[in-house]
Protein backbone atom coordinates (compact mmCIF):
# COMPACT_ATOMS: atom_id res chain seq x y z
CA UNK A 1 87.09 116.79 113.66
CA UNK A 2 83.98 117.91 115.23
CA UNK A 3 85.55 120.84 117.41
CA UNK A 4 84.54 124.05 116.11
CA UNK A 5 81.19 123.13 114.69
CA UNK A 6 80.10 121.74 118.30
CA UNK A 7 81.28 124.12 120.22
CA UNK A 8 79.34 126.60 117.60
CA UNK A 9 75.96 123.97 118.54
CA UNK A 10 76.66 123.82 122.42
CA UNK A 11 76.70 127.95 122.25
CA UNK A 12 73.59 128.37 120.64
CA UNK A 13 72.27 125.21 123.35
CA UNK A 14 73.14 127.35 125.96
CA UNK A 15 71.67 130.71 124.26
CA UNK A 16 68.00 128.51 123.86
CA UNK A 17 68.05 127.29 127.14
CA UNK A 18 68.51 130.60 128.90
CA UNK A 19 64.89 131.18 127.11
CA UNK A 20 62.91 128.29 128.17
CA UNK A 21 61.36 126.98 130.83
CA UNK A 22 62.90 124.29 133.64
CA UNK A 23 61.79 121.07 132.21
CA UNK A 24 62.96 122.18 128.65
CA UNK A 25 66.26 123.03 129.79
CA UNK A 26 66.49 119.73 131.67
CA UNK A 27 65.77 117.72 128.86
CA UNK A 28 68.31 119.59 126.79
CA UNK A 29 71.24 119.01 129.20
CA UNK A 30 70.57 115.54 129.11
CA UNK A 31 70.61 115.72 125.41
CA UNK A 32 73.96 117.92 125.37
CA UNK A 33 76.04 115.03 127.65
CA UNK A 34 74.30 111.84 125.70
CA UNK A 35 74.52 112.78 122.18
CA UNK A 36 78.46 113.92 121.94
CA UNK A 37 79.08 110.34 123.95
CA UNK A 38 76.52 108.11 121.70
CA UNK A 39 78.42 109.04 118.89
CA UNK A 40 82.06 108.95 120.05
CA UNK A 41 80.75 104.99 120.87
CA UNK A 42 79.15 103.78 117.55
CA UNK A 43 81.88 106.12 114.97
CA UNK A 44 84.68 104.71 113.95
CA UNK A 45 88.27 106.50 112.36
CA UNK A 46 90.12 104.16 110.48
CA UNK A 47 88.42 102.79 107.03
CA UNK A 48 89.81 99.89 106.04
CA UNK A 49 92.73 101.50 103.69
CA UNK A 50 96.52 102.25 104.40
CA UNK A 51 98.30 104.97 106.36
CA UNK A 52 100.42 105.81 103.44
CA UNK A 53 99.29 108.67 100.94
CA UNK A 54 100.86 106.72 98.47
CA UNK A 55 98.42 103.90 96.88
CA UNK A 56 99.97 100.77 96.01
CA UNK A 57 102.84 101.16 98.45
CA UNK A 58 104.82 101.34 95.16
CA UNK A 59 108.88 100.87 94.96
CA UNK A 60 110.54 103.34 93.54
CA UNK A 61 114.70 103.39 92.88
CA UNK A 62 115.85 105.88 90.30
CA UNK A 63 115.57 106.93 86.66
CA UNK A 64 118.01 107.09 84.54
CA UNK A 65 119.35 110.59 83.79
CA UNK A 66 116.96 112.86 81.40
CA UNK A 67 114.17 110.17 81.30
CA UNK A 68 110.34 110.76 82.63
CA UNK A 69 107.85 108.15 83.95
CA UNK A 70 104.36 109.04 83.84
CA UNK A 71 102.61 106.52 86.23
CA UNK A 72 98.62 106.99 87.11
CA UNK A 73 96.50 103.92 88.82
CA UNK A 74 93.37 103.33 90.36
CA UNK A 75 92.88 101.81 94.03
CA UNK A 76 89.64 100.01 94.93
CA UNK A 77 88.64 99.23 98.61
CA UNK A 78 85.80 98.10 100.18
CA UNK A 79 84.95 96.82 103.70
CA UNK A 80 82.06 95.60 105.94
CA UNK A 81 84.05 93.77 108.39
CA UNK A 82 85.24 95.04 112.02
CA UNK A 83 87.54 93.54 114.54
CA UNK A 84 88.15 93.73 118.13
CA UNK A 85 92.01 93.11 118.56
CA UNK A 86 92.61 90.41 116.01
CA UNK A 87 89.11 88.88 116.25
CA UNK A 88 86.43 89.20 113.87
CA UNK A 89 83.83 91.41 115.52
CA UNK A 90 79.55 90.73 114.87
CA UNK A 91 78.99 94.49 115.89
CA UNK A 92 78.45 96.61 113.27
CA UNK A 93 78.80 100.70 113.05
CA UNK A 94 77.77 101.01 109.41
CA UNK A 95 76.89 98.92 106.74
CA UNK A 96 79.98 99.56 104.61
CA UNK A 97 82.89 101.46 103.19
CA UNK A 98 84.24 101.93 99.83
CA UNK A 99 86.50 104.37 97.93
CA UNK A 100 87.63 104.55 94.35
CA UNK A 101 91.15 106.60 94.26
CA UNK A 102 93.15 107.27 90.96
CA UNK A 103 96.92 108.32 91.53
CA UNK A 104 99.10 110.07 89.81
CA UNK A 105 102.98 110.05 89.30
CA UNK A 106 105.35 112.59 87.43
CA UNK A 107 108.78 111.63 87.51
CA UNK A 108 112.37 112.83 86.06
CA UNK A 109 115.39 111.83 86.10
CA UNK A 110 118.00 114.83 86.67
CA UNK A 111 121.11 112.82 87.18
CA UNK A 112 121.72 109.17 86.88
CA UNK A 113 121.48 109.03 90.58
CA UNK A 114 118.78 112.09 91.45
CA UNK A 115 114.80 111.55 90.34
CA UNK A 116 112.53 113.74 91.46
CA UNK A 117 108.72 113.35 91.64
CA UNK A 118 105.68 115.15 92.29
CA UNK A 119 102.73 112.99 93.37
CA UNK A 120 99.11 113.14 94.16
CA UNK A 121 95.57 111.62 94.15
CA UNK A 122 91.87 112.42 93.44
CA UNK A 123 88.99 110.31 95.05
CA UNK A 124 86.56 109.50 92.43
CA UNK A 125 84.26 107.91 95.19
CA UNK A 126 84.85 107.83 98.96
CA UNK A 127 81.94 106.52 101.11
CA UNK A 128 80.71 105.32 104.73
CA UNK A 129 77.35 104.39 104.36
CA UNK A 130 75.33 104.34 107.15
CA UNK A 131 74.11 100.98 109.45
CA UNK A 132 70.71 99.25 108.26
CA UNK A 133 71.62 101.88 105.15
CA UNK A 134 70.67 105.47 107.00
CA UNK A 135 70.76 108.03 104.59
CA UNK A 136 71.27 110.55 107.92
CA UNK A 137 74.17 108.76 108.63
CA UNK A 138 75.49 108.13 105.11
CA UNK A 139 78.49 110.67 103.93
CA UNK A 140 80.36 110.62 100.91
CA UNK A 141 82.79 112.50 99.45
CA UNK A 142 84.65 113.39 95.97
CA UNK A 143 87.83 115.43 95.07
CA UNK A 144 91.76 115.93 95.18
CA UNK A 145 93.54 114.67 98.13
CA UNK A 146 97.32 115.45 98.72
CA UNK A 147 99.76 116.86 97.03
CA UNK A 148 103.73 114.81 97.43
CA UNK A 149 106.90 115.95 96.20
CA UNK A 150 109.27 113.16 96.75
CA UNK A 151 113.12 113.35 95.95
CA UNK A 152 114.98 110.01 95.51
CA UNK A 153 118.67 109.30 95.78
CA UNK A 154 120.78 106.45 94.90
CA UNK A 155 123.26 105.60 97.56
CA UNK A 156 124.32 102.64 95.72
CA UNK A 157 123.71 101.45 91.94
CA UNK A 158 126.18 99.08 91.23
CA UNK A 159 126.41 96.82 88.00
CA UNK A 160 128.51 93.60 87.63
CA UNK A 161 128.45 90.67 85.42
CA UNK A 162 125.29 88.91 87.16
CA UNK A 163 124.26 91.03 88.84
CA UNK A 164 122.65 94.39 89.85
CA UNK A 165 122.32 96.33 93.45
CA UNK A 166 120.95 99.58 94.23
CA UNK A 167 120.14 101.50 97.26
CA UNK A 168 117.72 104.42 97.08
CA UNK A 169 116.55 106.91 100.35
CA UNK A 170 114.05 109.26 99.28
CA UNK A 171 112.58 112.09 101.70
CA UNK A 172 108.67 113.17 100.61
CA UNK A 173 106.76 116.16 101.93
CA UNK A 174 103.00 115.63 101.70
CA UNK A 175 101.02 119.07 101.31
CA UNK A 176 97.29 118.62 101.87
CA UNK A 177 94.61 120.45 99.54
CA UNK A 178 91.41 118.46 99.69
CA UNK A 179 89.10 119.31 102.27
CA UNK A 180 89.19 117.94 106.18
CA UNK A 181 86.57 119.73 108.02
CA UNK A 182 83.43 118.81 105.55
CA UNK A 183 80.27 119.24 107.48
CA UNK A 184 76.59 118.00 107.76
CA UNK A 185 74.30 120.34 108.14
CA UNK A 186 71.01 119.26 111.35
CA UNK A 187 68.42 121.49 112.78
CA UNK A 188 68.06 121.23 116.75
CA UNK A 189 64.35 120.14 116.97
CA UNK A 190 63.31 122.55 119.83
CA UNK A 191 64.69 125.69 118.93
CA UNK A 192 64.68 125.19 115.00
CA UNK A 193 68.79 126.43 115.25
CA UNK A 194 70.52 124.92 112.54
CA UNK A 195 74.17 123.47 113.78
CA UNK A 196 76.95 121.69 111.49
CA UNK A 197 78.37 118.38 112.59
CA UNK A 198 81.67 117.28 110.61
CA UNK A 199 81.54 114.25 109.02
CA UNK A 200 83.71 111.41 110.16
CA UNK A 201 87.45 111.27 109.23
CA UNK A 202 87.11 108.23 106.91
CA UNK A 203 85.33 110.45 104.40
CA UNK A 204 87.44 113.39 104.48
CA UNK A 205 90.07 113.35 101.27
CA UNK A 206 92.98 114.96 103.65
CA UNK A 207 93.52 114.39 106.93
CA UNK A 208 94.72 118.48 106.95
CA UNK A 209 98.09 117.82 107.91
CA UNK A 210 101.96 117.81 106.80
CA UNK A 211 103.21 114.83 106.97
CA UNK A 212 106.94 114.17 106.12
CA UNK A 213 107.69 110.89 104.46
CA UNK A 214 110.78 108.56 104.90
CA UNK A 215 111.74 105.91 102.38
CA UNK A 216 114.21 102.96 101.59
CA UNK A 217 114.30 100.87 98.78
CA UNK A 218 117.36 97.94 98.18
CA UNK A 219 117.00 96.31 95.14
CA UNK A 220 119.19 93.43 94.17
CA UNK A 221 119.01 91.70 90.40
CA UNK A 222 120.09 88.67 88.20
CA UNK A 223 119.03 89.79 84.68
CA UNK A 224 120.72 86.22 82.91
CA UNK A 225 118.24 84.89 85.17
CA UNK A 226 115.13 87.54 85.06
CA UNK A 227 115.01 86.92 88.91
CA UNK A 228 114.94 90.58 91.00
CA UNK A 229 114.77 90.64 94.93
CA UNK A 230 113.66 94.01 96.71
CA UNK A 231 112.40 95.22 99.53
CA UNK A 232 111.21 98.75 100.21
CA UNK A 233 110.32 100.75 103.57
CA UNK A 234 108.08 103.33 104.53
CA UNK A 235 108.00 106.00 107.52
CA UNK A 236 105.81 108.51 107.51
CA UNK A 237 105.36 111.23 110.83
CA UNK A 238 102.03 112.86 110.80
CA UNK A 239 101.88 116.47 111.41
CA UNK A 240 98.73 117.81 113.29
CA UNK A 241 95.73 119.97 111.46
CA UNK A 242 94.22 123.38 112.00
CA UNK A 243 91.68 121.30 113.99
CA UNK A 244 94.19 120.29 116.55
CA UNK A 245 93.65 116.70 115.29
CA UNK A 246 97.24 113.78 114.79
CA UNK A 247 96.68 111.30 112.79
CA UNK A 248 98.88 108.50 113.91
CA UNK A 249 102.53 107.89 112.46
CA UNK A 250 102.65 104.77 109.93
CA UNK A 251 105.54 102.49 109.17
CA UNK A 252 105.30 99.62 106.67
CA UNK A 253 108.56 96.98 105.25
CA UNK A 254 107.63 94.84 102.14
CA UNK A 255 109.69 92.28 100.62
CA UNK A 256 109.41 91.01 97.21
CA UNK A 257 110.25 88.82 94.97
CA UNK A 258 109.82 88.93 91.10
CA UNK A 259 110.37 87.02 87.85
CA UNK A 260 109.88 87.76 83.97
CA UNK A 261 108.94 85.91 81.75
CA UNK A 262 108.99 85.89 77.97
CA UNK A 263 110.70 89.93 78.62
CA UNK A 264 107.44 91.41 79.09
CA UNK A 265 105.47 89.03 81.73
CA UNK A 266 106.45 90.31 85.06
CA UNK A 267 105.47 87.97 88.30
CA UNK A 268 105.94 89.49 91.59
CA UNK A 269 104.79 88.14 95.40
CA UNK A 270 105.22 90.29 98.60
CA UNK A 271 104.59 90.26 101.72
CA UNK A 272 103.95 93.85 103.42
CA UNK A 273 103.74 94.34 107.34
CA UNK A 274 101.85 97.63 108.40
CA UNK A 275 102.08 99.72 111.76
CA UNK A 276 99.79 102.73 112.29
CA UNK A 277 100.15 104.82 115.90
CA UNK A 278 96.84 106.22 117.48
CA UNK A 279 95.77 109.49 116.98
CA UNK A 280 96.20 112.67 119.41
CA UNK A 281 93.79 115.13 120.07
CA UNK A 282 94.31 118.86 121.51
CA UNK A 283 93.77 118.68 124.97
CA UNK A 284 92.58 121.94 124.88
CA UNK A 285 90.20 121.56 122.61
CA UNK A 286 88.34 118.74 124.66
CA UNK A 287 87.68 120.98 127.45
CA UNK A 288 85.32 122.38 124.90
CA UNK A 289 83.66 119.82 122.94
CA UNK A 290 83.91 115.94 122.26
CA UNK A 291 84.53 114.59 118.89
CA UNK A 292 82.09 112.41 116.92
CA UNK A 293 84.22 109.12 116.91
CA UNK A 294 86.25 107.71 119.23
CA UNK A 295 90.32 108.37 119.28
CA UNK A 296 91.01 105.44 121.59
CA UNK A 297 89.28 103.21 118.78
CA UNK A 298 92.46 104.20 116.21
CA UNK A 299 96.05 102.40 115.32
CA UNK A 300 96.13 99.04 114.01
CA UNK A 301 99.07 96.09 113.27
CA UNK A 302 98.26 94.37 109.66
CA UNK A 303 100.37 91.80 107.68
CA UNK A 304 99.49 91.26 103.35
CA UNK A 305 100.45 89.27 100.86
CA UNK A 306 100.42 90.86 97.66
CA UNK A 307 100.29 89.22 94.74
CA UNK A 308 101.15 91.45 91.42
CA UNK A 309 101.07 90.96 87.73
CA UNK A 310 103.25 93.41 85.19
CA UNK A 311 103.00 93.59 81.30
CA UNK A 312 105.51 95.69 79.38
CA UNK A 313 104.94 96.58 75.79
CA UNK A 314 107.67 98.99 74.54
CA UNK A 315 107.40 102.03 76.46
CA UNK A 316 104.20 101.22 78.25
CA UNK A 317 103.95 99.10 81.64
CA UNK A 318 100.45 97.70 82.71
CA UNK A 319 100.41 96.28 86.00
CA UNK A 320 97.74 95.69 88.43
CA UNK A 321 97.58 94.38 92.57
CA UNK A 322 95.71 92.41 94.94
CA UNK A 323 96.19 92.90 98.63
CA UNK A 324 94.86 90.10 100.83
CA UNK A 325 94.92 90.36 104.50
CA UNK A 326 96.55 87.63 106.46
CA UNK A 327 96.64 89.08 109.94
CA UNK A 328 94.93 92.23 111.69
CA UNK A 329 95.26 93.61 115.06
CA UNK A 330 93.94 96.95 116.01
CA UNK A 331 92.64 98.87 119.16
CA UNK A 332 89.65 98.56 120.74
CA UNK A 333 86.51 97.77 117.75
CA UNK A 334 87.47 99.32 114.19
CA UNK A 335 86.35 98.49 110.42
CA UNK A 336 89.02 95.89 109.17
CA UNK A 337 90.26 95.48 105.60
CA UNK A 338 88.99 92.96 103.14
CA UNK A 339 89.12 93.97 99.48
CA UNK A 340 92.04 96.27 97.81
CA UNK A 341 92.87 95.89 94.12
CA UNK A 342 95.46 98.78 92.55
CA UNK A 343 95.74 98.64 88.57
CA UNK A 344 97.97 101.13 86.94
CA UNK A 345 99.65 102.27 83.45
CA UNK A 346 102.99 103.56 83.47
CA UNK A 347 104.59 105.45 80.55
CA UNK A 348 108.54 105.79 80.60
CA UNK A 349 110.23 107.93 77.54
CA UNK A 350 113.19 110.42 77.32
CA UNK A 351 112.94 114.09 77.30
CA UNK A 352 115.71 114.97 75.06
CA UNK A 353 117.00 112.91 72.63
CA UNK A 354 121.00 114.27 72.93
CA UNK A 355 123.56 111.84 71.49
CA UNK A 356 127.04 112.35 72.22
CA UNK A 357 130.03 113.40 69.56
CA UNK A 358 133.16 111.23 69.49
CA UNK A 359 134.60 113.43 66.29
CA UNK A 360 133.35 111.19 64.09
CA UNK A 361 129.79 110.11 64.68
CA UNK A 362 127.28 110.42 67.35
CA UNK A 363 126.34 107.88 69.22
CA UNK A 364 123.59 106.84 71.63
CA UNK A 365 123.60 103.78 74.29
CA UNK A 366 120.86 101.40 74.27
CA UNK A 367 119.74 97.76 75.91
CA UNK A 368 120.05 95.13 73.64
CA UNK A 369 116.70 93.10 75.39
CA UNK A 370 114.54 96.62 75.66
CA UNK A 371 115.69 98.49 72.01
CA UNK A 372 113.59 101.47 73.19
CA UNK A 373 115.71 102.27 76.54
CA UNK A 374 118.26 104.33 75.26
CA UNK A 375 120.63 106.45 77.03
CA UNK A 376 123.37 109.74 75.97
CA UNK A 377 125.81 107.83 78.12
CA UNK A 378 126.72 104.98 79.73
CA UNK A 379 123.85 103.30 82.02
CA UNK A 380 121.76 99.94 83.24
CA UNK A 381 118.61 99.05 81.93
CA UNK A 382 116.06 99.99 84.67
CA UNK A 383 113.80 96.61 83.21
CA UNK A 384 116.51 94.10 83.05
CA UNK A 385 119.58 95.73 84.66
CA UNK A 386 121.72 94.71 81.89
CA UNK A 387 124.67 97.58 80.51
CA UNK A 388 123.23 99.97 77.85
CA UNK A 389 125.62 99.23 74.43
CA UNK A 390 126.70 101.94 72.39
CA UNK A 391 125.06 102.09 69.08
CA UNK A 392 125.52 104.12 65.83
């Protein structure tokens, strides 16, 4: 991250030095190979969160054909605690970091077996503030992230008697439009030159890159019973930024397992494994300069269990998240993760209200348990999985 702006502060070094006497220039060279090292040693990359762009790690099969979901929710995390390997670690970089992100989901159906989506996310509040609470080495940040358009297919939606199966591959494309290259600005005490130092990569909103996403999602379902197995899997390849920066691939598998009760109390446990790679940096580029944290100190192994409550009152679903870590492994010292909480509102309704003519009157398909899922033709309930009856 901190390429060009060093390489802009080791220029105008070299520029002062040419202008000053011996023992100034000697106690500037020992201040150009200390400082770039100090900080690669006590900053840190990873923050606590996920790999994936998309908050909640939500699963997603299909819509049915013509109808919209409108999904937004809000992600909380917050960390003090850092590991070495799978050890809790007493050193300390900073004092803590938090971030308040709000997501947001547009969804249609365009076939019964085609949804597409468009995706993205806003940080209200994203935050690393500094050890023994150093307002120089405090940064914070506010803004739009990334935008995702994510296509879904259903390989398989099958409906029986007792059952319900469906099979979904989606492949997402995740644009970046928040900033990754945000800068603090410091004045070099001898020559008054001001020079810009990026702030670390936990604060940025984007990491700068394209990233193309890779998703599976098998959901199998006894409505009689109100029990619904799933499991949904994520692999996303990182694409390097303008500042010759990779931020390391992520994979994560969850499986869940869900019950409702009374139709509109849904119960849901899962247990979510986590894999993120360790970043790459531009060779090139560190013939120049060194970056302010330490890309050794990056990639991590983490296991959750999830649990997740669901209320659904006609058209509207309010559903919220708790992740708790049970197991954490990364590389070398990094921040760990301790508190995430996702709670969410999603809005489902039908774009066009078209019945269908049979000569004699027309006639619309609807679930007998949800009255307000309705359908032009034949379908499955995407709540309870049960066949949408024709209706007058």
């Amino acid at each position: 991250m901190l390429v060009n702006s060093i390489l802009r502060m080791n220029i105008s070094i070299m520029r002062f030095m040419r202008n000053q006497k011996t023992g100034f220039q000697f106690i500037l060279i020992l201040l150009c190979l200390f400082l770039p090292w100090r900080q690669s040693a006590s900053a840190q990359c990873c923050a606590g969160g996920s790999g994936s762009p998309i908050a909640g790690g939500a699963s997603q099969g299909v819509l049915l054909e013509r109808q919209v979901e409108l999904n937004t929710n809000f992600q909380f995390i917050t960390t003090n605690k850092f590991f070495s390997k799978d050890s809790p670690d007493s050193t300390k970089y900073f004092d803590r970091f938090h971030s308040t992100y709000q997501y947001f989901r547009l969804a249609y159906g365009v076939t019964k077996h085609f949804t597409m989506s468009v995706e993205t996310g806003n940080y209200l509040e994203k935050e690393e503030i500094g050890l023994h609470n150093n307002p120089a080495t405090t940064y914070s940040s506010k803004g739009i992230g990334d935008l995702i358009l994510f296509p879904r297919y259903d390989l398989i939606n099958l409906t029986e008697e007792k059952k319900r199966t469906e099979l979904t591959v989606g492949l997402g494309y995740k644009i970046p439009l928040g900033s990754y290259n945000d800068s603090t600005g410091n004045v070099e005490p001898f020559s008054g030159t001001s020079y810009y130092v990026s702030n670390p990569q936990a604060v940025q909103l984007t990491s700068g890159a394209q990233d193309v996403i890779f998703y599976l999602f098998l959901f199998r379902g006894y409505p009689q019973k109100n029990w619904r197995f799933f499991c949904n899997g994520f692999y996303i390849k990182k694409g390097w930024n303008p500042l010759g920066e990779k931020m390391g691939d992520f994979a994560s598998v969850g499986l869940f397992a869900g019950k409702t009760f009374f139709d509109k109390l849904g119960v849901t446990l899962q247990l979510r494994g986590e894999w993120m790679d360790k970043m790459q940096l531009n060779k090139n580029i560190l013939l120049y300069a060194y970056p302010n944290y330490d890309p050794e100190a990056t990639g991590y192994k983490k296991v959750f269990f999830t649990p997740q409550l669901s209320f659904t009152k006609g058209k509207f679903t309010v559903y919220g998240l708790y992740d708790l870590p049970v197991y954490q492994y990364v590389t070398k010292t990094q921040v760990g993760s301790e508190l995430q909480v996702t709670v969410g509102l999603s809005f489902r309704f039908f774009a066009v209200r078209s019945v269908v003519t049979d000569g004699k009157s027309s006639v619309l398909f609807s679930c007998p348990m949800h009255p307000e899922i309705t359908s032009s033709k034949p379908a499955s309930c995407p709540k309870c999985g049960m066949d949408l009856e024709k209706i007058k």
